[in-house]
Protein backbone atom coordinates (compact mmCIF):
# COMPACT_ATOMS: atom_id res chain seq x y z
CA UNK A 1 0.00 0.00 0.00
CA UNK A 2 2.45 2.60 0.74
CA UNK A 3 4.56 1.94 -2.24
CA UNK A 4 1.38 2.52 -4.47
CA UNK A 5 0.93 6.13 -2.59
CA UNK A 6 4.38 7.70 -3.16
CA UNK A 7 3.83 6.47 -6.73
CA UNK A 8 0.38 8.22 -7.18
CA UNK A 9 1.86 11.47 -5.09
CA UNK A 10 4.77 11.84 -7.71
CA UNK A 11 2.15 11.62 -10.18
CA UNK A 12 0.28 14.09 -9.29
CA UNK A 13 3.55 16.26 -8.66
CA UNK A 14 4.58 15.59 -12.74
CA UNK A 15 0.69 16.49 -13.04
CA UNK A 16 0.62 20.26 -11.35
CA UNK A 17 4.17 21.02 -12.97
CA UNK A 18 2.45 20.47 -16.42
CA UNK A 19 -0.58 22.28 -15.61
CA UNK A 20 1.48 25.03 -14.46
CA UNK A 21 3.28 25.41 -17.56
CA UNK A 22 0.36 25.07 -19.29
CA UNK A 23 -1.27 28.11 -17.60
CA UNK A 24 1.88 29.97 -18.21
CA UNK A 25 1.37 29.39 -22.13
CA UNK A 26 -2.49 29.77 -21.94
CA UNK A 27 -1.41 33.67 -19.83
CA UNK A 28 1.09 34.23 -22.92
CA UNK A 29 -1.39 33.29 -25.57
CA UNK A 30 -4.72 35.53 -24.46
CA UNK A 31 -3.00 38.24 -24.31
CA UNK A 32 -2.63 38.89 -27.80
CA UNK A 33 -5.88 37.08 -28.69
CA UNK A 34 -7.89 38.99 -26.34
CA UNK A 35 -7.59 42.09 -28.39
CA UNK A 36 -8.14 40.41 -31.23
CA UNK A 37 -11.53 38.93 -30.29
CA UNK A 38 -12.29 42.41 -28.64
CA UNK A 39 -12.33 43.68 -32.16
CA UNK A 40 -13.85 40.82 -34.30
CA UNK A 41 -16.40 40.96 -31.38
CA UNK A 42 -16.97 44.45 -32.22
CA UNK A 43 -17.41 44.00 -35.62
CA UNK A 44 -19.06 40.67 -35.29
CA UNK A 45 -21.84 42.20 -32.96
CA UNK A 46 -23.29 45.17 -34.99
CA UNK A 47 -24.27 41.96 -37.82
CA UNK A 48 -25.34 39.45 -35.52
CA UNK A 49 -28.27 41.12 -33.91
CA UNK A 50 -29.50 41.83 -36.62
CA UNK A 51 -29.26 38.42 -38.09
CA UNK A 52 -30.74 36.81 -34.98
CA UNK A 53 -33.68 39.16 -34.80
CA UNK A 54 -34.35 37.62 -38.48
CA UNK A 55 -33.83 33.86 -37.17
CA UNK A 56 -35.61 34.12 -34.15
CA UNK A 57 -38.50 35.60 -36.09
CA UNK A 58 -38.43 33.18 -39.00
CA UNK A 59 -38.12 30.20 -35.53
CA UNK A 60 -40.94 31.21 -34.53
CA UNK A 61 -43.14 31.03 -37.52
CA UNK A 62 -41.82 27.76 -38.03
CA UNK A 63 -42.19 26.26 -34.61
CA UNK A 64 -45.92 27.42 -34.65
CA UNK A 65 -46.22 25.27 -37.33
CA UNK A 66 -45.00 22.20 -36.23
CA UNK A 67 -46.60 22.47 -33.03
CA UNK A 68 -50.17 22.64 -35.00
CA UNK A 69 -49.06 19.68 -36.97
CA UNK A 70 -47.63 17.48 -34.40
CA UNK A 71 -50.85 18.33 -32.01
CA UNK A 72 -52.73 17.22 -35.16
CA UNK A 73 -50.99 14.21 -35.59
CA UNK A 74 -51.19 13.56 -31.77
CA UNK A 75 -54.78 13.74 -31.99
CA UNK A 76 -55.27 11.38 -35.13
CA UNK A 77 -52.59 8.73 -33.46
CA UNK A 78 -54.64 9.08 -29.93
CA UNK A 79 -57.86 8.49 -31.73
CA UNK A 80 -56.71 5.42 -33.29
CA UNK A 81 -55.05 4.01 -30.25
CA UNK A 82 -58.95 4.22 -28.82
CA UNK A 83 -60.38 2.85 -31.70
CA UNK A 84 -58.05 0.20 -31.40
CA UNK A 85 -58.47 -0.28 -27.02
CA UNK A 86 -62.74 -0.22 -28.02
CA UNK A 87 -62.00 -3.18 -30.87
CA UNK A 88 -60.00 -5.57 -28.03
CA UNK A 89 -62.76 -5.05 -25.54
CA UNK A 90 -65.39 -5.78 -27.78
CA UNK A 91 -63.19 -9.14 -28.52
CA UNK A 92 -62.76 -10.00 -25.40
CA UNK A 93 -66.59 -9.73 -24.61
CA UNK A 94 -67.45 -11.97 -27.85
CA UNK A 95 -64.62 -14.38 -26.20
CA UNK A 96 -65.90 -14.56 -22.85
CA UNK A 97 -69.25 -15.25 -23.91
CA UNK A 98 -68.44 -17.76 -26.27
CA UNK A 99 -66.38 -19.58 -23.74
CA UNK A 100 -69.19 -19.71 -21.15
């Protein structure tokens, strides 16, 4: 047992040295990219309203219709599955009198 616990502590020492200089990278790195998204944010945000204002309005329309179809189809499957339940009782009775 204690053999296998150094062994996973010097693991996890190799672990948080590689995360560190990981971080140290990542630190290096969004520095320059921050200003660059910054900008392409920017630029990005004046079109992007305006294009999801259009898709949320063009969603909507849509999803109305589904909703009216699937309820429709809802109803036509539910009224079948009925028809159906009425047609097994209705055998069962002609069974049960035939049997007695």
């Amino acid at each position: 047992m204690a053999k296998k616990k150094k062994k996973k502590v010097a693991k996890k020492k190799v672990a948080k040295k590689k995360v560190k200089r990981k971080v140290k990278k990542k630190a290096a790195k969004k520095k320059t990219t921050k200003k660059k998204k910054v900008k392409k944010k920017a630029a990005k945000k004046k079109t992007t309203k305006k294009k999801k204002a259009k898709k949320k309005a063009k969603k909507k329309t849509a999803k109305k219709k589904k909703t009216t179809k699937k309820k429709a189809k809802k109803k036509v499957a539910k009224k079948k599955v009925k028809k159906k339940a009425a047609k097994k009782k209705a055998k069962k009775k002609v069974r049960r009198k035939k049997k007695r």
